[in-house]
Protein backbone atom coordinates (compact mmCIF):
# COMPACT_ATOMS: atom_id res chain seq x y z
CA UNK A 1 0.00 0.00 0.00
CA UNK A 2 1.34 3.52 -0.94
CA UNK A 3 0.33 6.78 1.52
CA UNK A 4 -0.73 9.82 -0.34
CA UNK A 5 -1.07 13.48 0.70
CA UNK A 6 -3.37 15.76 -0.71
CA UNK A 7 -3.70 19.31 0.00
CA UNK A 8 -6.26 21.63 -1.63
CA UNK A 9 -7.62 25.16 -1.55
CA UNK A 10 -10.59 26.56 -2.81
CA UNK A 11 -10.86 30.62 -4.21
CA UNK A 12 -13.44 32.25 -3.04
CA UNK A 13 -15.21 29.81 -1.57
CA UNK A 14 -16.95 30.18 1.41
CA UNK A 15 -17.91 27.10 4.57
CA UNK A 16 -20.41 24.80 2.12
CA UNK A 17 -17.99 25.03 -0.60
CA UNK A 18 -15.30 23.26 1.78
CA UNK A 19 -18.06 21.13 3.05
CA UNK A 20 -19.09 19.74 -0.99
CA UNK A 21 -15.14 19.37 -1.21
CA UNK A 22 -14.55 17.45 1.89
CA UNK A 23 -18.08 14.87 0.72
CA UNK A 24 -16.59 14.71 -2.59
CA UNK A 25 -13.06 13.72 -1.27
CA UNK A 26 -14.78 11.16 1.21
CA UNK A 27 -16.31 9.56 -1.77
CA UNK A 28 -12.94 9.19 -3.29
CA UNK A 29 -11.72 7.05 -0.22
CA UNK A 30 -9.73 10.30 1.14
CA UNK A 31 -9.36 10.59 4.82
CA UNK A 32 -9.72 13.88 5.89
CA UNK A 33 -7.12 15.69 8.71
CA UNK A 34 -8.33 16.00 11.92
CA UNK A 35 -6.64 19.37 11.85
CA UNK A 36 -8.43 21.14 8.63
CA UNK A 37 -10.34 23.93 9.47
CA UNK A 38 -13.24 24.84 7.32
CA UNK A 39 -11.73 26.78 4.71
CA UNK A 40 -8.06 27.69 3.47
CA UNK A 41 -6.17 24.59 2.37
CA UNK A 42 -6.81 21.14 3.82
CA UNK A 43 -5.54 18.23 4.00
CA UNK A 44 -6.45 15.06 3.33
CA UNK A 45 -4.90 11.39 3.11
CA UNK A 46 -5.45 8.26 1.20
CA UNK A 47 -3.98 4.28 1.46
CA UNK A 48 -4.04 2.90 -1.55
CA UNK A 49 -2.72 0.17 -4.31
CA UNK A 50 -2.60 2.60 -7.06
CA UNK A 51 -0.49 5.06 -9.16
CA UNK A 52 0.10 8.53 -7.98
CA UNK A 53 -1.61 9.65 -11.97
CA UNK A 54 -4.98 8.00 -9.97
CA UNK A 55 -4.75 10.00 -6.69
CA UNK A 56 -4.05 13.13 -8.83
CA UNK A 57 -7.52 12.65 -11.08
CA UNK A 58 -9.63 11.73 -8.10
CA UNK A 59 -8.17 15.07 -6.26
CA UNK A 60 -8.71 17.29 -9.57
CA UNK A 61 -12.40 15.55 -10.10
CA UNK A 62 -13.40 16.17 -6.20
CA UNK A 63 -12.14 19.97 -6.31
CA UNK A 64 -13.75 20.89 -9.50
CA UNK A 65 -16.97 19.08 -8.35
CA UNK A 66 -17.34 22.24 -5.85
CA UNK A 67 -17.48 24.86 -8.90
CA UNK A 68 -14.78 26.93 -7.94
CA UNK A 69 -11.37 27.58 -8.83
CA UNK A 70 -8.76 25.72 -6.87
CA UNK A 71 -5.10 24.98 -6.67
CA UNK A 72 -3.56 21.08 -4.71
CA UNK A 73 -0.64 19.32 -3.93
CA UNK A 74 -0.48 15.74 -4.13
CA UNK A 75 2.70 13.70 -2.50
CA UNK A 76 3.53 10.37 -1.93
CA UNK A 77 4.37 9.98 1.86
CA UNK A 78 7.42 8.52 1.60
CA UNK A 79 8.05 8.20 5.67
CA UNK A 80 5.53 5.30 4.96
CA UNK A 81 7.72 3.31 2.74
CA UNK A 82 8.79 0.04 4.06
CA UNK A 83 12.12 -0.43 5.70
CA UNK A 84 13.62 -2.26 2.85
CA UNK A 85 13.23 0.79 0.37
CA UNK A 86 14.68 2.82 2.67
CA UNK A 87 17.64 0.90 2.90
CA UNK A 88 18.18 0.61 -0.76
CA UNK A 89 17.81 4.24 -1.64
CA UNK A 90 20.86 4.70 1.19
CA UNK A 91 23.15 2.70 -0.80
């Protein structure tokens, strides 16, 4: 399983826009923070077997489901690797 990060703010969007985006990242199997707030840029997280191109679209379809214009970040969290990758990428 990979970890993924995905951060993402909404312009000029006011509390229900954040609420539409935080349903519509739910729906997308996205964990939301427990620290977001309920606007400005929040983060959420996601477990999953896939490529980093599939986190990316699922992030892009959820913000632009809200109507407004938006910017995100999406990282793989690579503190979750396993040990073994870890090692090799010190040699």
């Amino acid at each position: 399983m990979t970890n993924f990060i995905a951060s993402v703010e909404l312009q000029q969007a006011g509390a229900e826009d954040y609420k539409q985006l935080i349903l519509a990242m739910k729906k997308r199997s996205f964990i939301e923070d427990k620290n977001n707030k309920t606007s400005g840029n929040l983060t959420f997280r996601r477990q999953a077997k896939i490529e980093i191109k599939e986190v990316i679209d699922a992030v892009l379809n959820a913000a632009a489901s809200t109507g407004k214009k938006f910017s995100f970040t999406v990282m793989k969290d690579k503190a979750a690797d396993n040990k073994a990758n870890r090692k090799h990428a010190l040699q």
